[in-house]
C-alpha atoms as a PDB file:
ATOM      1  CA  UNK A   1      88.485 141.806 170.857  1.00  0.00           C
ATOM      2  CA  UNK A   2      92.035 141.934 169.912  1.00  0.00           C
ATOM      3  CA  UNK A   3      93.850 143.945 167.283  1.00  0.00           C
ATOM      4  CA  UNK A   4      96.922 142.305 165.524  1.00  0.00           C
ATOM      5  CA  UNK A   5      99.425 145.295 164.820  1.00  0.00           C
ATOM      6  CA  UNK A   6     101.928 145.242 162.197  1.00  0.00           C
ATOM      7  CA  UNK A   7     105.900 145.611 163.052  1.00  0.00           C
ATOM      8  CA  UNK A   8     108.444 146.400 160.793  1.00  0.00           C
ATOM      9  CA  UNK A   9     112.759 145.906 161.689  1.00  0.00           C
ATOM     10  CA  UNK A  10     115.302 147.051 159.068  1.00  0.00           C
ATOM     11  CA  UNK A  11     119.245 146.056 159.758  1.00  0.00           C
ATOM     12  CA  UNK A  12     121.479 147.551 157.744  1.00  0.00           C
ATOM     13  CA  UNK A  13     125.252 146.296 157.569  1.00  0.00           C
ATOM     14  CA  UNK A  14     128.128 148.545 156.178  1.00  0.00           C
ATOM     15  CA  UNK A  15     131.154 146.283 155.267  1.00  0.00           C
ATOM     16  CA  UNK A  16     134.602 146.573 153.233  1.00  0.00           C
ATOM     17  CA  UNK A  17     134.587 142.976 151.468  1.00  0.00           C
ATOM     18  CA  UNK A  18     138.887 142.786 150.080  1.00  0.00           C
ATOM     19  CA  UNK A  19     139.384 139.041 147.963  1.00  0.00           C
ATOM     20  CA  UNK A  20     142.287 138.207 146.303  1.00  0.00           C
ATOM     21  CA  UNK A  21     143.531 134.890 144.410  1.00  0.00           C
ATOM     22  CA  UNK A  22     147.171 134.447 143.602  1.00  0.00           C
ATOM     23  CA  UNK A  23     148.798 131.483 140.693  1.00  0.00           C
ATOM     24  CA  UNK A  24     152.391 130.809 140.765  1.00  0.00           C
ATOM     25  CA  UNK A  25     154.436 129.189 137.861  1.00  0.00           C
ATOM     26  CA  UNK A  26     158.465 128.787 136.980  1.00  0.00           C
ATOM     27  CA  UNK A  27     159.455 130.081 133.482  1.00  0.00           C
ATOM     28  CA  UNK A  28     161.272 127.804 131.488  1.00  0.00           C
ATOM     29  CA  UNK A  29     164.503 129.140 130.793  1.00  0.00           C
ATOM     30  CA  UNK A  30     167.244 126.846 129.523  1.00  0.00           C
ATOM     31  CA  UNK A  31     170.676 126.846 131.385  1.00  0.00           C
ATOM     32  CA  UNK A  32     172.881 128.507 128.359  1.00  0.00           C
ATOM     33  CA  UNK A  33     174.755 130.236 130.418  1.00  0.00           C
ATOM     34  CA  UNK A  34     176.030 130.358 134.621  1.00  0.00           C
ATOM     35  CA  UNK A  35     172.408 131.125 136.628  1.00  0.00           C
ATOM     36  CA  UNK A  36     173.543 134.475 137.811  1.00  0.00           C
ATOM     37  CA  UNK A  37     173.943 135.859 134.033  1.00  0.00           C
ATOM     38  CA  UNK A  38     170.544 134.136 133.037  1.00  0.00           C
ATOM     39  CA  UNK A  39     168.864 135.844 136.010  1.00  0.00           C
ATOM     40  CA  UNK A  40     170.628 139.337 134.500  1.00  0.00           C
ATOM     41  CA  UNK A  41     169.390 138.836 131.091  1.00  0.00           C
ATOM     42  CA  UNK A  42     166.190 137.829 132.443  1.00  0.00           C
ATOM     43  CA  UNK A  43     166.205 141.198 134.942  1.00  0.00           C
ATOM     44  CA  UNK A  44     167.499 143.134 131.567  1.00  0.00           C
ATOM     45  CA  UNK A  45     164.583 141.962 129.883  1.00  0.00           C
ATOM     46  CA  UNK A  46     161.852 142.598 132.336  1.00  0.00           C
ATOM     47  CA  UNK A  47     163.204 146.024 133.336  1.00  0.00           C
ATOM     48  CA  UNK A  48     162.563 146.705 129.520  1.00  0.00           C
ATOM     49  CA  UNK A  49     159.156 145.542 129.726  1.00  0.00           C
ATOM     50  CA  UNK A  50     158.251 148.250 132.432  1.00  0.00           C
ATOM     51  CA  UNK A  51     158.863 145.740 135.724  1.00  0.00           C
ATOM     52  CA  UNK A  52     160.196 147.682 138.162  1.00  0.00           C
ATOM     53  CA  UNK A  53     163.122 146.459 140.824  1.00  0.00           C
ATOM     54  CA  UNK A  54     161.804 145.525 144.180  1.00  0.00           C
ATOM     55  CA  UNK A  55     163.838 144.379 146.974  1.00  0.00           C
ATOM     56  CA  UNK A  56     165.852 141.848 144.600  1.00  0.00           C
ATOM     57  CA  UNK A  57     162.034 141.212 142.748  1.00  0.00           C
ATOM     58  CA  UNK A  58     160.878 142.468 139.581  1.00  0.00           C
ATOM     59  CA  UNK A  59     157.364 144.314 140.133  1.00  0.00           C
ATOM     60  CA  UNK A  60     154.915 145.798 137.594  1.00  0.00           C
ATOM     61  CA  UNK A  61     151.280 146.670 138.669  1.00  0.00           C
ATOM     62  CA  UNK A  62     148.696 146.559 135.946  1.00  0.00           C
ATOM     63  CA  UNK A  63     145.207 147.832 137.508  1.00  0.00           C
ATOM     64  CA  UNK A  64     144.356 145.381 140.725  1.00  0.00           C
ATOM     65  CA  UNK A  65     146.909 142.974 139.436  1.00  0.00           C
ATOM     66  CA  UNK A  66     150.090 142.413 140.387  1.00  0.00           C
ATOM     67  CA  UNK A  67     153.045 140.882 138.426  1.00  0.00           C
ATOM     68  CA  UNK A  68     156.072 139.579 140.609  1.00  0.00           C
ATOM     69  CA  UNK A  69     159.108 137.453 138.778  1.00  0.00           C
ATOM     70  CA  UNK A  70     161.952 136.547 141.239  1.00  0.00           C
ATOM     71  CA  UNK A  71     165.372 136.528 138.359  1.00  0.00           C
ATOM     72  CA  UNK A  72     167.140 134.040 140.500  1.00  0.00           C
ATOM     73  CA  UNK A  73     164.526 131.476 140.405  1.00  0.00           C
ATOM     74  CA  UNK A  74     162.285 132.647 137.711  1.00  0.00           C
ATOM     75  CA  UNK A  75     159.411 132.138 139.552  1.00  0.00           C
ATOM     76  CA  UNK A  76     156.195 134.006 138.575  1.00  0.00           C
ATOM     77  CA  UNK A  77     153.609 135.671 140.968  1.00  0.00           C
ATOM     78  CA  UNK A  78     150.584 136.961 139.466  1.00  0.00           C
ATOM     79  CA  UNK A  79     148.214 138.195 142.091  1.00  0.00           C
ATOM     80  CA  UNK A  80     144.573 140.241 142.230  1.00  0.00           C
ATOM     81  CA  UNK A  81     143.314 141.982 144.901  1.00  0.00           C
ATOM     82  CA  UNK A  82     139.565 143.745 144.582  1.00  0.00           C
ATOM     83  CA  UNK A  83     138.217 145.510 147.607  1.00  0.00           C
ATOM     84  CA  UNK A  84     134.424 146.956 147.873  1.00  0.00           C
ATOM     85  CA  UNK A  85     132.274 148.818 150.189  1.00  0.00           C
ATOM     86  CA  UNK A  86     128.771 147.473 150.327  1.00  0.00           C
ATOM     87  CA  UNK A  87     125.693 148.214 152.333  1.00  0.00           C
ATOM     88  CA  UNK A  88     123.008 145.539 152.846  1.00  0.00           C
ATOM     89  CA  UNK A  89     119.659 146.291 154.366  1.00  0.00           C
ATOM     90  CA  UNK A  90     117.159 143.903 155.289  1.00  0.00           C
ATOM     91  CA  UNK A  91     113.532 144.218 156.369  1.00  0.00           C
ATOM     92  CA  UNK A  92     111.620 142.224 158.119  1.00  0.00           C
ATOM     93  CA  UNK A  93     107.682 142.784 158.769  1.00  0.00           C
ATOM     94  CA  UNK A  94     105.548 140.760 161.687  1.00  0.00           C
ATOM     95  CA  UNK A  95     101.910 140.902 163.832  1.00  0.00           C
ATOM     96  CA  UNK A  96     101.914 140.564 167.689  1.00  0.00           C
ATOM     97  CA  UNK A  97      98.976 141.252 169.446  1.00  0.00           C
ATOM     98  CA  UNK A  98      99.974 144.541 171.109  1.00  0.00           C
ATOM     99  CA  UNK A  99     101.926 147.713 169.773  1.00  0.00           C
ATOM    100  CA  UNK A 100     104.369 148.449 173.293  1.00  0.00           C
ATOM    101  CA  UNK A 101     103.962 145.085 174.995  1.00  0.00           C
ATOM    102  CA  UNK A 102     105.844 142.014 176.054  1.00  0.00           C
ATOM    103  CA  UNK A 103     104.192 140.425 172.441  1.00  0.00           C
ATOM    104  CA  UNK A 104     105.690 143.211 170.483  1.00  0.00           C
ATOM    105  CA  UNK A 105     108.802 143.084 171.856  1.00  0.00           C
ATOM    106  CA  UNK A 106     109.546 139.602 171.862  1.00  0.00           C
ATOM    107  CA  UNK A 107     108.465 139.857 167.765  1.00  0.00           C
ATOM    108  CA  UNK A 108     110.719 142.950 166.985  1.00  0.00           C
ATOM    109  CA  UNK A 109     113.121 140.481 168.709  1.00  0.00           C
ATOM    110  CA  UNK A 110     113.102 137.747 166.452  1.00  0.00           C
ATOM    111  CA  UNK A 111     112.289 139.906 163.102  1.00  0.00           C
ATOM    112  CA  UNK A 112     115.993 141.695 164.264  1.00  0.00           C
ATOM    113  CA  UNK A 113     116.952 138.249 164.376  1.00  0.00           C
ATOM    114  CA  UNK A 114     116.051 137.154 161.271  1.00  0.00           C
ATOM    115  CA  UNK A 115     117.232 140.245 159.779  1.00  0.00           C
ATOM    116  CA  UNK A 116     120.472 140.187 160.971  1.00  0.00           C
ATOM    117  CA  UNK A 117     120.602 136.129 159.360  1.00  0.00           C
ATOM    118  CA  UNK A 118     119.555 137.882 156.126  1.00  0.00           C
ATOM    119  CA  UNK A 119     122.104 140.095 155.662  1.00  0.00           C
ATOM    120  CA  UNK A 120     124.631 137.588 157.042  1.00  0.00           C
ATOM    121  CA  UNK A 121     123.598 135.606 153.973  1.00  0.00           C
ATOM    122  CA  UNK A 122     123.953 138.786 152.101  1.00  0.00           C
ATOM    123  CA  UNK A 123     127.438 139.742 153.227  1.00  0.00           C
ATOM    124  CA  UNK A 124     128.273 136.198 152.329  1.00  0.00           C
ATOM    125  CA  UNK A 125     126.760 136.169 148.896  1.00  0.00           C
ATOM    126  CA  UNK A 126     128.112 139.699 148.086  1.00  0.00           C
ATOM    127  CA  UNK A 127     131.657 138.215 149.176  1.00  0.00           C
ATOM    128  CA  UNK A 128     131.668 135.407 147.206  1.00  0.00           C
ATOM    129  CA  UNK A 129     130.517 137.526 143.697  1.00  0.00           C
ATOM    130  CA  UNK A 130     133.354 139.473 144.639  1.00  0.00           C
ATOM    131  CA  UNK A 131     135.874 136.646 144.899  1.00  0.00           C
ATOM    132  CA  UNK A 132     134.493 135.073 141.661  1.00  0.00           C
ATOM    133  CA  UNK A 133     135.036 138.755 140.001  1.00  0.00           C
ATOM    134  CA  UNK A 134     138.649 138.562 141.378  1.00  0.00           C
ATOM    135  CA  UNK A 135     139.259 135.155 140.033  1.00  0.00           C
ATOM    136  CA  UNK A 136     138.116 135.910 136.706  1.00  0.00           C
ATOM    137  CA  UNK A 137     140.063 139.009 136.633  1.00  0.00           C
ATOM    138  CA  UNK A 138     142.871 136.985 136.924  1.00  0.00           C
ATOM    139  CA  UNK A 139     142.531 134.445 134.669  1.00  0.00           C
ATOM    140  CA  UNK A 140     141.721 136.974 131.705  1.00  0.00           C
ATOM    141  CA  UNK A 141     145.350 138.915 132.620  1.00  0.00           C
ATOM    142  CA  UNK A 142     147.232 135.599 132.778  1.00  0.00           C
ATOM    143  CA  UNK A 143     146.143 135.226 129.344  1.00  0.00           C
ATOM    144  CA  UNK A 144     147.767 137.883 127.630  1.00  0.00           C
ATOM    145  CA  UNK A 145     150.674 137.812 130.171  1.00  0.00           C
ATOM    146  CA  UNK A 146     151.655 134.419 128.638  1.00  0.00           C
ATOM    147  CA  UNK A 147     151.682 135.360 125.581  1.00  0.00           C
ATOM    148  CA  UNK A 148     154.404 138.081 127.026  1.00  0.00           C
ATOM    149  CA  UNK A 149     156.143 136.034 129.377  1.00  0.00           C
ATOM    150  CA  UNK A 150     157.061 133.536 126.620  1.00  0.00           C
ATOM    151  CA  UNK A 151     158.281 136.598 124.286  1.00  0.00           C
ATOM    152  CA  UNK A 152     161.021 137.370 127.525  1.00  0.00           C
ATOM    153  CA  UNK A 153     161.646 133.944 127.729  1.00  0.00           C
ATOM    154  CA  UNK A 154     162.366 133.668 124.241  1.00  0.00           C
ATOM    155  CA  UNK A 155     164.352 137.048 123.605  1.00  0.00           C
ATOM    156  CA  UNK A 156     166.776 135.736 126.682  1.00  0.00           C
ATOM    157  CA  UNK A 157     167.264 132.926 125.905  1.00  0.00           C
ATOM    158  CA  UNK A 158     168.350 134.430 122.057  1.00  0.00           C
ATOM    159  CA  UNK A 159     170.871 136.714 123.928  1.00  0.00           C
ATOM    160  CA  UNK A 160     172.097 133.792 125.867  1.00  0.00           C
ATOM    161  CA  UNK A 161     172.884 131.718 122.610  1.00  0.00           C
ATOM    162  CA  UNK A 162     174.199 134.726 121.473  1.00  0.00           C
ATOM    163  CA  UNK A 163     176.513 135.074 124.255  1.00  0.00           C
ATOM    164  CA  UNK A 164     176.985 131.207 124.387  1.00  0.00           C
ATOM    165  CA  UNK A 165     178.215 131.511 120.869  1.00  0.00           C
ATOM    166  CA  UNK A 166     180.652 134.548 121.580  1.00  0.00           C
ATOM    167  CA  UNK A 167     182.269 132.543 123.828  1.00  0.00           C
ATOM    168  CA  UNK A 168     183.003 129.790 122.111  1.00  0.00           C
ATOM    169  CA  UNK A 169     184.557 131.472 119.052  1.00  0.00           C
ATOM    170  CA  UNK A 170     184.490 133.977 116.099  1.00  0.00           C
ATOM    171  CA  UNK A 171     180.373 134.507 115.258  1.00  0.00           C
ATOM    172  CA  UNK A 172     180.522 134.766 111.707  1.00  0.00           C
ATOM    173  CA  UNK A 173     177.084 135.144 110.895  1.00  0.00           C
ATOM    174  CA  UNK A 174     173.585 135.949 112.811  1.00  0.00           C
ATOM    175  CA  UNK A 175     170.412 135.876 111.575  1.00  0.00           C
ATOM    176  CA  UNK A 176     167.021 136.152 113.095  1.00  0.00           C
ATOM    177  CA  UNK A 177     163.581 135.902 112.339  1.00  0.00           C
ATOM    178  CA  UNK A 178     161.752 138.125 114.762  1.00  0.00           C
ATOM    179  CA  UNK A 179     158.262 136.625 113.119  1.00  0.00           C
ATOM    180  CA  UNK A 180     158.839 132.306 113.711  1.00  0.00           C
ATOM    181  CA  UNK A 181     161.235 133.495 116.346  1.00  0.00           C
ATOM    182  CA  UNK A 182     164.243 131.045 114.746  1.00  0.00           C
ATOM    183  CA  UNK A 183     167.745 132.219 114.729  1.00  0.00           C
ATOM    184  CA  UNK A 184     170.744 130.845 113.020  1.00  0.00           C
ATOM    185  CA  UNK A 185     174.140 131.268 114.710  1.00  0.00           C
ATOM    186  CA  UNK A 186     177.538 130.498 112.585  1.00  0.00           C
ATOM    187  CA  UNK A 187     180.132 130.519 114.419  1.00  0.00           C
ATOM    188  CA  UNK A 188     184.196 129.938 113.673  1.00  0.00           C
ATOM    189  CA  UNK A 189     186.463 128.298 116.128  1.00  0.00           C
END
């Protein structure tokens, strides 16, 4: 008479899963004044802002995210980066017909097999939770860094018309409304 006996194979996998997602966009700044002083004010106004000068880039790191605006082109970076350590196990149970034989081996065999598939389609899963995380991290931040980005945008491109109107003559009166964001330049030639 034969005895079936049970086997039992755990994997476990030990892995460092790093996503990241990156969106690129141009601010629009109008050309008020020669490209080189735009790209000052625009430096000026980041520096302000906590952006940080790296190698002819402006830099500021918020969490995993990180904000890069080139002055000379005013091209915007934003870019996320997660990283996480994860350990999978798997476990697989099976019957062969003997406990130490060729049976049982060949069956702790293909239950390490279909282990290690499992936490392949773990890893993979885990990964791609981890990339949607990442994604969604950035889209939130991208919100609320539009609303800033068009506040730099608009306070340079003030001091441009401001400088713009300097230029051109005597400015006899300023006013602006830091609320609508309107400003009213008079200027005497």
């Amino acid at each position: 008479m034969s005895r079936a006996y049970r086997i039992q194979v755990r994997e476990t996998l030990k892995r460092v899963f790093r996503t990241g997602d990156a969106v690129a966009t141009d601010l629009e700044l109008l050309e008020i004044l020669p490209k080189e002083e735009m790209a000052a004010l625009l430096k000026e106004e980041l520096q302000g802002r906590g952006f940080s000068d790296e190698e002819g880039k402006l830099q500021r790191t918020q969490g995993n995210i990180i904000i890069k605006v080139d002055p000379a082109t005013a091209q915007v970076t934003v870019e996320a980066e997660c990283e996480e350590e994860v350990t999978l196990s798997s476990e697989q149970v099976g019957n062969a017909y003997d406990d130490a034989g060729p049976n049982a081996k060949e069956t702790r065999e293909k239950l390490r097999e279909t282990a290690k598939e499992d936490l392949i389609e773990q890893a993979e899963r885990q990964k791609s939770q981890l990339q949607s995380q990442t994604t969604d991290q950035l889209e939130t931040e991208l919100q609320g860094l539009r609303e800033e980005l068009d506040q730099v945008v608009n306070r340079v491109t003030a001091e441009a018309l401001k400088r713009k109107a300097a230029q051109l003559g005597n400015i006899k009166e300023l006013s602006e409304d830091e609320e609508t964001g309107s400003m009213t330049i008079v200027v005497e030639l």
